[in-house]
PDB file of N, CA and C in Angstrom:
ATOM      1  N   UNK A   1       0.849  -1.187   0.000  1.00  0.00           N
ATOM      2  CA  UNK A   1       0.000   0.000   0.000  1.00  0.00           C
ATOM      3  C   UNK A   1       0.888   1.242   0.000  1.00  0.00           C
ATOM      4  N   UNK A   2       0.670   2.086  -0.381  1.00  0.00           N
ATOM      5  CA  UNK A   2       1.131   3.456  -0.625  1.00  0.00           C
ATOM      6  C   UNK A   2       1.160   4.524   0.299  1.00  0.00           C
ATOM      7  N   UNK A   3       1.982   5.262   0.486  1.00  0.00           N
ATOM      8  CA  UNK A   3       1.417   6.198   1.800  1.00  0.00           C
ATOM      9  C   UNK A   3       0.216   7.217   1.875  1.00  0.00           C
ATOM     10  N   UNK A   4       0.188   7.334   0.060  1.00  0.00           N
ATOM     11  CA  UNK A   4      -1.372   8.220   0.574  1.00  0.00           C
ATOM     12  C   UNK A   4      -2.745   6.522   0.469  1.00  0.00           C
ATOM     13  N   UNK A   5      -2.216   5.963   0.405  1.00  0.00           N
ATOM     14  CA  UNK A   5      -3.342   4.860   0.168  1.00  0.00           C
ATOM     15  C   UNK A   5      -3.711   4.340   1.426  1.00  0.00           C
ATOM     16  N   UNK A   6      -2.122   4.063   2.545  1.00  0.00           N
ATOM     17  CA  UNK A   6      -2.445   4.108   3.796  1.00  0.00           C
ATOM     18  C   UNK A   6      -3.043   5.112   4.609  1.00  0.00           C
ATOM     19  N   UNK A   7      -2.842   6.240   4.504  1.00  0.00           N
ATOM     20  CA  UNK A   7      -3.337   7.496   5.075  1.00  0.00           C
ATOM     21  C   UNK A   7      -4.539   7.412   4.709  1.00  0.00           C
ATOM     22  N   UNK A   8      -5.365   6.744   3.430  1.00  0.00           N
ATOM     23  CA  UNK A   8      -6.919   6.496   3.283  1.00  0.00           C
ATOM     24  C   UNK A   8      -7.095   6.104   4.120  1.00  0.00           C
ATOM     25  N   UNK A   9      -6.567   4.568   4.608  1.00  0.00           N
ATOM     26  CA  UNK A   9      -7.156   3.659   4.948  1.00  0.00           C
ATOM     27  C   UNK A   9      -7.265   3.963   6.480  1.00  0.00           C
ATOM     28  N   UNK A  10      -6.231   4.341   7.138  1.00  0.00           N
ATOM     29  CA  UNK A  10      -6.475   5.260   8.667  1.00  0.00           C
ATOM     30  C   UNK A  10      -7.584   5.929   8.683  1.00  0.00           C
ATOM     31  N   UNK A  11      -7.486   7.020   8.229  1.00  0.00           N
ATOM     32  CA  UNK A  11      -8.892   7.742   8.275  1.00  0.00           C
ATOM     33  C   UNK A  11      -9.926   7.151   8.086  1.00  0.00           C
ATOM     34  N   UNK A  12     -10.538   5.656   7.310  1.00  0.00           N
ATOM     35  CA  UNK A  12     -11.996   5.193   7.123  1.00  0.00           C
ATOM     36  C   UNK A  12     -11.762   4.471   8.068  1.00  0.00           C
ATOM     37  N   UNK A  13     -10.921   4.137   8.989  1.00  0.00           N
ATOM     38  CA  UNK A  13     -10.224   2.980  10.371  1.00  0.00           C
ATOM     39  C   UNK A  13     -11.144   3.831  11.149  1.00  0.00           C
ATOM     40  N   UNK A  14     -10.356   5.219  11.483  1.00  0.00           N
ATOM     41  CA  UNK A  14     -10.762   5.830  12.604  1.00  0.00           C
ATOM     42  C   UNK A  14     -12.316   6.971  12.009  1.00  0.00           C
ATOM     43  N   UNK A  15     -12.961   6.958  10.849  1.00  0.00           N
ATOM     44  CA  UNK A  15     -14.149   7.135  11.068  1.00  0.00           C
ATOM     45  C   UNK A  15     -14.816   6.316  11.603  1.00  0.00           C
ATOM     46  N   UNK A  16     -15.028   4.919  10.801  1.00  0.00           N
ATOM     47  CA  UNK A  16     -15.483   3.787  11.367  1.00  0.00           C
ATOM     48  C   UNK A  16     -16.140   3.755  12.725  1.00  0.00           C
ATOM     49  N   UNK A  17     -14.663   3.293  13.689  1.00  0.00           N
ATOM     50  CA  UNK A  17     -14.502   3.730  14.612  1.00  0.00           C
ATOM     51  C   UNK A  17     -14.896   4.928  15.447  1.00  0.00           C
ATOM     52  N   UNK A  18     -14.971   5.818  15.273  1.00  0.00           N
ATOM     53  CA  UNK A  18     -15.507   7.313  15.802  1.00  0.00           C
ATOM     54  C   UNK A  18     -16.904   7.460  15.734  1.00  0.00           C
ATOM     55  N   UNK A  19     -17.400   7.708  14.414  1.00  0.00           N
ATOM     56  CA  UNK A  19     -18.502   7.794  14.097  1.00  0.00           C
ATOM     57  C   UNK A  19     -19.684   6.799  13.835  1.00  0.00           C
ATOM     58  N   UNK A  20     -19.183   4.862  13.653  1.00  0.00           N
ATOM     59  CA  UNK A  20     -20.355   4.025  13.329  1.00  0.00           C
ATOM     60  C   UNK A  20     -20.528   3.769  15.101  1.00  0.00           C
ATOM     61  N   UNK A  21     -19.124   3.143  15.466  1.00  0.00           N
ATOM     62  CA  UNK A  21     -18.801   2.369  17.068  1.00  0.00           C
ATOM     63  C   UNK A  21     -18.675   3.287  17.440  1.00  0.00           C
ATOM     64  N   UNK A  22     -19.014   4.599  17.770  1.00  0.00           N
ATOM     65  CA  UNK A  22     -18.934   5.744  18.714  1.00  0.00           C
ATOM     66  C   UNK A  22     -17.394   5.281  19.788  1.00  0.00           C
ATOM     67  N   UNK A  23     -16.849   4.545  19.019  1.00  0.00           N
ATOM     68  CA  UNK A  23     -15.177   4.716  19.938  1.00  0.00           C
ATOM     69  C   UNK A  23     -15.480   3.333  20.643  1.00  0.00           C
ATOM     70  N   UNK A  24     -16.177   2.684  20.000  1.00  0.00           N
ATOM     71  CA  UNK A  24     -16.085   1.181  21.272  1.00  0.00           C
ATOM     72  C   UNK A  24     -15.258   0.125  20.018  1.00  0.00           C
ATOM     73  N   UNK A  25     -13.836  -0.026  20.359  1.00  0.00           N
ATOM     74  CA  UNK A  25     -13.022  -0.685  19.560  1.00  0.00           C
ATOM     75  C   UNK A  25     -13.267  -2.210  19.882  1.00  0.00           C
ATOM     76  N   UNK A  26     -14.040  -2.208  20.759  1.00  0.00           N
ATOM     77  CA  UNK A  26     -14.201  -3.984  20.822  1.00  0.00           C
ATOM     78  C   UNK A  26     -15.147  -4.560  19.927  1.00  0.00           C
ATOM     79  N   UNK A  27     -15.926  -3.800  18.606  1.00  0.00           N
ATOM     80  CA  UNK A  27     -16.754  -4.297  18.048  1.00  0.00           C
ATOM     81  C   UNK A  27     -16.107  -4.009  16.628  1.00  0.00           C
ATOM     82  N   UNK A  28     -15.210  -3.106  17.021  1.00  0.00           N
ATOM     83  CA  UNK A  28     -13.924  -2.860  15.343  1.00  0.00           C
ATOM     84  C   UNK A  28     -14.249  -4.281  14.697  1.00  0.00           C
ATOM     85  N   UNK A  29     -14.247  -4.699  13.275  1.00  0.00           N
ATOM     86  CA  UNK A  29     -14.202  -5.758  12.408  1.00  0.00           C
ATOM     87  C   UNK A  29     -12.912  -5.364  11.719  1.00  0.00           C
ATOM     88  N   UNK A  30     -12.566  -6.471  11.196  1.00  0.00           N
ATOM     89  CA  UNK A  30     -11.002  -6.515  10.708  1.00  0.00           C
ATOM     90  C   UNK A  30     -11.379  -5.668   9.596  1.00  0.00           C
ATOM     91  N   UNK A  31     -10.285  -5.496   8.995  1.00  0.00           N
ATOM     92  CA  UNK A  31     -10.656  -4.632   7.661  1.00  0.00           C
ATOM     93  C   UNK A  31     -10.663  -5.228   6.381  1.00  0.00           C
ATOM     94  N   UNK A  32     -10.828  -6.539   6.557  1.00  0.00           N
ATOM     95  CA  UNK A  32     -11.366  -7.261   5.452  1.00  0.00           C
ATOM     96  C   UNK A  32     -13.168  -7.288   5.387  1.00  0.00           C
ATOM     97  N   UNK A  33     -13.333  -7.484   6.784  1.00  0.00           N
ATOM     98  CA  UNK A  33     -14.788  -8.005   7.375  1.00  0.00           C
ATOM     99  C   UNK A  33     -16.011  -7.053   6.532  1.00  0.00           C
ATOM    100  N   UNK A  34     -16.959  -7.317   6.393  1.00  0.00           N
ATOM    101  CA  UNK A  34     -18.128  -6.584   6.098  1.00  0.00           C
ATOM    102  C   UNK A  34     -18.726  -5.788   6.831  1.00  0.00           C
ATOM    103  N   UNK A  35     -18.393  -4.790   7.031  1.00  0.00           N
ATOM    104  CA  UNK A  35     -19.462  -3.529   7.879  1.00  0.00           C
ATOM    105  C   UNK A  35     -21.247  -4.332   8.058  1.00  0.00           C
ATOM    106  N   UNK A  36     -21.819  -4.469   6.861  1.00  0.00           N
ATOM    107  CA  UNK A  36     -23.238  -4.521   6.875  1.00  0.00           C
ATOM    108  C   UNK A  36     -23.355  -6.218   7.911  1.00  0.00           C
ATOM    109  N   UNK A  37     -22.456  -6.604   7.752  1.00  0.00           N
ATOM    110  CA  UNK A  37     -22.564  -8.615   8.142  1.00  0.00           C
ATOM    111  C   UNK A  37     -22.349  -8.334   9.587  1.00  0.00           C
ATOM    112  N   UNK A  38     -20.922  -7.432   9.706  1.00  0.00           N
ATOM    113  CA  UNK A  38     -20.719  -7.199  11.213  1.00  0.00           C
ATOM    114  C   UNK A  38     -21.492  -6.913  12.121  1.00  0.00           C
ATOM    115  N   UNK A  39     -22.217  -5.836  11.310  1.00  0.00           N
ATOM    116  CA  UNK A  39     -23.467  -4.739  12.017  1.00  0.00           C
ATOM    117  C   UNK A  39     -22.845  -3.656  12.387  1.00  0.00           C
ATOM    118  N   UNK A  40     -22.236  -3.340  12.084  1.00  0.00           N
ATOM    119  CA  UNK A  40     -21.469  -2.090  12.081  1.00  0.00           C
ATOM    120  C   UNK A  40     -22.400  -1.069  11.615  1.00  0.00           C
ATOM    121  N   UNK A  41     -22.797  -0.858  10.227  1.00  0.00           N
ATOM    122  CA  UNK A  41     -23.082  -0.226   9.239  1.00  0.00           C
ATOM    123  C   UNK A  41     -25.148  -0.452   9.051  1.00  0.00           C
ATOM    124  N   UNK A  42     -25.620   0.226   8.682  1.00  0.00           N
ATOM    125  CA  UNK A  42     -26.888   0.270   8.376  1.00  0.00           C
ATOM    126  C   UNK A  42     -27.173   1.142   6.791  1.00  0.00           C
ATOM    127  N   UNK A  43     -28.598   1.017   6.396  1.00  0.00           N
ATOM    128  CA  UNK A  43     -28.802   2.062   5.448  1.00  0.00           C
ATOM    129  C   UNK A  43     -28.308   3.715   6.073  1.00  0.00           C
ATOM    130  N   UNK A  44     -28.500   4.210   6.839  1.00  0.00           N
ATOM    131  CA  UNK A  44     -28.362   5.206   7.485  1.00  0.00           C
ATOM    132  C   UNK A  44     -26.172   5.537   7.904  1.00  0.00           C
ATOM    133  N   UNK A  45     -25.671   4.605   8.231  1.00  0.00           N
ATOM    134  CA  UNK A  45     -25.103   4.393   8.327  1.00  0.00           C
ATOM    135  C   UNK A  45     -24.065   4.538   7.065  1.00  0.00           C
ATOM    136  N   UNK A  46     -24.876   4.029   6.123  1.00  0.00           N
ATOM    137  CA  UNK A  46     -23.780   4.081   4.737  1.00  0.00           C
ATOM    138  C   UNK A  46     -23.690   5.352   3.943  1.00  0.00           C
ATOM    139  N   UNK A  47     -25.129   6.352   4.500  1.00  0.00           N
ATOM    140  CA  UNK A  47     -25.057   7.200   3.993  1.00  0.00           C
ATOM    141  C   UNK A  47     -24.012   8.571   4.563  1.00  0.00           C
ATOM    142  N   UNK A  48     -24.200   8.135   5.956  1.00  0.00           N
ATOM    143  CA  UNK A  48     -22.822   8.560   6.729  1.00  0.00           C
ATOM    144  C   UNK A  48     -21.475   8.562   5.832  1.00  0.00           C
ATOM    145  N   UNK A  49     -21.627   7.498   5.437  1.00  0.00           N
ATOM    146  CA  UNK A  49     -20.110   7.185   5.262  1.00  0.00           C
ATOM    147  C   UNK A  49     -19.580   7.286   3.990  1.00  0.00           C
ATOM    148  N   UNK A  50     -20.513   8.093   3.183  1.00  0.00           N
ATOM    149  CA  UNK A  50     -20.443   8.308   1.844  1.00  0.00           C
ATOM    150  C   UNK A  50     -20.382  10.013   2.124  1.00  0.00           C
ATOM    151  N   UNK A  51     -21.009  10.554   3.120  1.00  0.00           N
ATOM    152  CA  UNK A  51     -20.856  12.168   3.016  1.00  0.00           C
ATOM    153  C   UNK A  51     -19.281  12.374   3.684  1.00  0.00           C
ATOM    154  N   UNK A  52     -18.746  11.077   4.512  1.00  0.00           N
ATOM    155  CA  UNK A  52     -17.572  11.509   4.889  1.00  0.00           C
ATOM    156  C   UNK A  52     -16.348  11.332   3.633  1.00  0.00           C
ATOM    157  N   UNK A  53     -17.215  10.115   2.907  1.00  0.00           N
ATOM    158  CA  UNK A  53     -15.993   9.739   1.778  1.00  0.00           C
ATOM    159  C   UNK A  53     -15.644  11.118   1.091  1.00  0.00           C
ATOM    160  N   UNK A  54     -16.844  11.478   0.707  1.00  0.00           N
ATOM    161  CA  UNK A  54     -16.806  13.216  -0.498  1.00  0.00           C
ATOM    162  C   UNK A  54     -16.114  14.261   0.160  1.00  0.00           C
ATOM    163  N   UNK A  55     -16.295  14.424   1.573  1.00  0.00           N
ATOM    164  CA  UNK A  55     -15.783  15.203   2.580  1.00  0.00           C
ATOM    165  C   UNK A  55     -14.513  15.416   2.650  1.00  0.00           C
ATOM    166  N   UNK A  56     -14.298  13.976   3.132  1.00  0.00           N
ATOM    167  CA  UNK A  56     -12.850  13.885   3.158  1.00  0.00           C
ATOM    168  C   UNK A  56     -11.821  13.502   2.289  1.00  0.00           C
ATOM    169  N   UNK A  57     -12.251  13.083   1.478  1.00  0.00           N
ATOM    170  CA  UNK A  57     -11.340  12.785   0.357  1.00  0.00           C
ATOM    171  C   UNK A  57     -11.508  13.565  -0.997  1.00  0.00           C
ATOM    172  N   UNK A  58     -12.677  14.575  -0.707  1.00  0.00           N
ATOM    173  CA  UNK A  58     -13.119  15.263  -2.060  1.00  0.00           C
ATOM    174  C   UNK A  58     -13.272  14.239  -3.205  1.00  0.00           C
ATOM    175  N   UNK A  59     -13.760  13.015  -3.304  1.00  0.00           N
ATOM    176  CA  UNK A  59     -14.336  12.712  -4.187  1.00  0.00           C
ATOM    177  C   UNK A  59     -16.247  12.664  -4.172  1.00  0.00           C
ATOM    178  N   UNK A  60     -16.661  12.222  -5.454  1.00  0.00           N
ATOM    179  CA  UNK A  60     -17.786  12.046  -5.445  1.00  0.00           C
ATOM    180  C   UNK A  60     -18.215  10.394  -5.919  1.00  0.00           C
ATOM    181  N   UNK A  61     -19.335  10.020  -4.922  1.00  0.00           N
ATOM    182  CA  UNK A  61     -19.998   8.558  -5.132  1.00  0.00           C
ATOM    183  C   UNK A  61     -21.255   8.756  -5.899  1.00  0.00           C
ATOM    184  N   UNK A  62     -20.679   8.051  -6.987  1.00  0.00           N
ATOM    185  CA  UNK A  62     -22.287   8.654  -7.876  1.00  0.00           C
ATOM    186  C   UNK A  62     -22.883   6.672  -7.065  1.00  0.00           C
ATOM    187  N   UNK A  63     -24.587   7.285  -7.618  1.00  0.00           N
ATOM    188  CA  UNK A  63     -25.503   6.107  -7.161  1.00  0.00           C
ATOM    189  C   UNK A  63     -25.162   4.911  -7.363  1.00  0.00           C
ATOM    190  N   UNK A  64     -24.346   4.793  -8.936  1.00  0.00           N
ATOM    191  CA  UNK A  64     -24.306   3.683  -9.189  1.00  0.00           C
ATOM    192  C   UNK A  64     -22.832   3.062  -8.665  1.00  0.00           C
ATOM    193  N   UNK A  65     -21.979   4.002  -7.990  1.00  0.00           N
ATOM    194  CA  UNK A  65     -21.463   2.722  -7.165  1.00  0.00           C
ATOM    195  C   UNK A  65     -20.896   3.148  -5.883  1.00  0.00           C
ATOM    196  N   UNK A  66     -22.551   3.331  -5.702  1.00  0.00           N
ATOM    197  CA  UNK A  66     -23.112   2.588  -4.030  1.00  0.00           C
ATOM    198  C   UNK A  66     -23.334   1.194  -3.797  1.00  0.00           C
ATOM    199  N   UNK A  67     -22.311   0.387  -4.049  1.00  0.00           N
ATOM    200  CA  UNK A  67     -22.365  -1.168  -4.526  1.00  0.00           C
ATOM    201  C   UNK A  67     -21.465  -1.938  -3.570  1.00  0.00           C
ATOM    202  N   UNK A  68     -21.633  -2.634  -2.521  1.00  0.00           N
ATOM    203  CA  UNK A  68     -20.346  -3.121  -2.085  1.00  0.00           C
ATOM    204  C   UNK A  68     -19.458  -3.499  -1.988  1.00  0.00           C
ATOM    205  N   UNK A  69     -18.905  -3.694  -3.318  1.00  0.00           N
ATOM    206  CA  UNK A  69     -17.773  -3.858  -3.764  1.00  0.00           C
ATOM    207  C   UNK A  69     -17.031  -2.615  -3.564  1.00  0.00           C
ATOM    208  N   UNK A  70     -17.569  -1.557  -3.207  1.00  0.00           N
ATOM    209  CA  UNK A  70     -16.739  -0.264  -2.553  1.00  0.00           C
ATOM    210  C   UNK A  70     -17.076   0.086  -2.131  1.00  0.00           C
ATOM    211  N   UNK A  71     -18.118  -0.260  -0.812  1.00  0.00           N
ATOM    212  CA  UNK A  71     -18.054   0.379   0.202  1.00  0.00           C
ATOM    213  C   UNK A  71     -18.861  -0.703   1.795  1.00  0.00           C
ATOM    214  N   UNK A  72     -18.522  -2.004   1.313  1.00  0.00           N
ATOM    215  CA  UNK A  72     -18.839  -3.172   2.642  1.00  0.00           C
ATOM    216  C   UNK A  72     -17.479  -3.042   2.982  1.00  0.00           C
ATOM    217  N   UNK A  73     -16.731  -2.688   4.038  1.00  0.00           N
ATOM    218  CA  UNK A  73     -15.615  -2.822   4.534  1.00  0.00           C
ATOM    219  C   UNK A  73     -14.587  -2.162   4.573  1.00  0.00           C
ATOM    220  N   UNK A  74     -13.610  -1.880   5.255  1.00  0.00           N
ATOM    221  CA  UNK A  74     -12.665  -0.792   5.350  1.00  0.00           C
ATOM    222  C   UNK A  74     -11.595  -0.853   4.449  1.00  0.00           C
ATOM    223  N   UNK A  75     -11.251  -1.985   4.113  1.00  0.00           N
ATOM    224  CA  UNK A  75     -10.183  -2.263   2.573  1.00  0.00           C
ATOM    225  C   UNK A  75     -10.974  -1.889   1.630  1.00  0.00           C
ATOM    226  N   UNK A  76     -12.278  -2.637   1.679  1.00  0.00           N
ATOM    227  CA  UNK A  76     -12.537  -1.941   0.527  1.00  0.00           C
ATOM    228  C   UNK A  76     -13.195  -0.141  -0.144  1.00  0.00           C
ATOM    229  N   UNK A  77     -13.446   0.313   0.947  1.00  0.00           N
ATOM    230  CA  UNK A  77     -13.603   1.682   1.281  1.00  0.00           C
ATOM    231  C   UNK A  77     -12.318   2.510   0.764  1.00  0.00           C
ATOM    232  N   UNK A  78     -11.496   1.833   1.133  1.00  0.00           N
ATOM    233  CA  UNK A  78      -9.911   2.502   1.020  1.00  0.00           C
ATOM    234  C   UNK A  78      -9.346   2.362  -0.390  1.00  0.00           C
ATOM    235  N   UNK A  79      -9.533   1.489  -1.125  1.00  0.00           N
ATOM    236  CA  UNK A  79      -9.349   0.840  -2.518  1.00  0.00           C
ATOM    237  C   UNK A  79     -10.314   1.809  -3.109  1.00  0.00           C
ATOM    238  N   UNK A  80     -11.677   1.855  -2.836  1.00  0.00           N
ATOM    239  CA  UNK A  80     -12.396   2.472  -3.452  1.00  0.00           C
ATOM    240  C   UNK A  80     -11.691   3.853  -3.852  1.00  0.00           C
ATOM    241  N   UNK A  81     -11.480   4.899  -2.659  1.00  0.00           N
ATOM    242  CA  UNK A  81     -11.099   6.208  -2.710  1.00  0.00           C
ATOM    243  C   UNK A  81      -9.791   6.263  -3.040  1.00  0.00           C
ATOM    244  N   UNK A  82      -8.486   4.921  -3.101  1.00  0.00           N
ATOM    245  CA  UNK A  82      -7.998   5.679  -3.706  1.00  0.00           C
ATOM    246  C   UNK A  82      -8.074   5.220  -5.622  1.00  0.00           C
ATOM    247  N   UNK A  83      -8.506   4.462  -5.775  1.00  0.00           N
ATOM    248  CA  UNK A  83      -9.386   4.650  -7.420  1.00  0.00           C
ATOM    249  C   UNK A  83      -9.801   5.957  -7.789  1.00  0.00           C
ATOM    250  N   UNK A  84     -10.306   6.513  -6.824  1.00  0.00           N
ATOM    251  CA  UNK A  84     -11.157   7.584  -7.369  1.00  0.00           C
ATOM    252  C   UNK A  84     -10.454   8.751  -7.425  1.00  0.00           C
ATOM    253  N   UNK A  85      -9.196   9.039  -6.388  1.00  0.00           N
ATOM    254  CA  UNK A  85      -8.113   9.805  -6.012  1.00  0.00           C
ATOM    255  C   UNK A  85      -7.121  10.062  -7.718  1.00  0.00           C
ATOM    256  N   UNK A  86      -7.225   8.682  -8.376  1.00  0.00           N
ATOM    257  CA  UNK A  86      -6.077   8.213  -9.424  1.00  0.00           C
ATOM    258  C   UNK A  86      -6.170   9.550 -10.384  1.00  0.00           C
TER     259      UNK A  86
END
C-alpha cells in the first residue's frame, strides 16, 4: 500500500470507529470483514459514510457505485477512494 493509500485507509479505520462504534473498539471488524454482516453499518449508516468519503477525500460517489464492492468494509472503502483519487 502506498502512503497516501495508507493514510486512506487510517482515516476510514478511525471514522469507522468514531462515528459508526462511537469509539467502542471492541466491536472494530477486521478490515477485510463486512461492515453490513458485522453490524457495524446500516442504510443510514452508509449514507454517513459516503458524506464523509466526499468530505474527506473530495471525491464524489455517484448512485451507481453505491455497490459493495466499494463500500462493505474498510479495505474496501480505502481501494475504493484511492481509485477515485487516481
Amino acid at each position: 500500500m502506498s502512503t497516501s493509500a495508507t493514510g486512506v485507509h487510517d482515516r476510514v479505520r478511525e471514522f469507522v470507529l468514531d462515528s459508526l462504534l462511537l469509539g467502542d473498539a471492541s466491536r472494530m471488524p477486521s478490515d477485510s470483514e463486512s461492515l453490513l454482516e458485522s453490524g457495524v453499518i446500516d442504510s443510514t449508516g452508509i449514507l454517513e459514510l459516503i458524506e464523509f468519503i466526499e468530505e474527506a477525500f473530495g471525491v464524489h460517489v455517484a448512485d451507481d457505485e453505491t455497490v459493495p464492492e466499494n463500500l462493505d468494509g474498510i479495505d474496501r472503502v480505502a481501494a475504493y477512494v484511492t481509485r477515485k483519487q487516481a
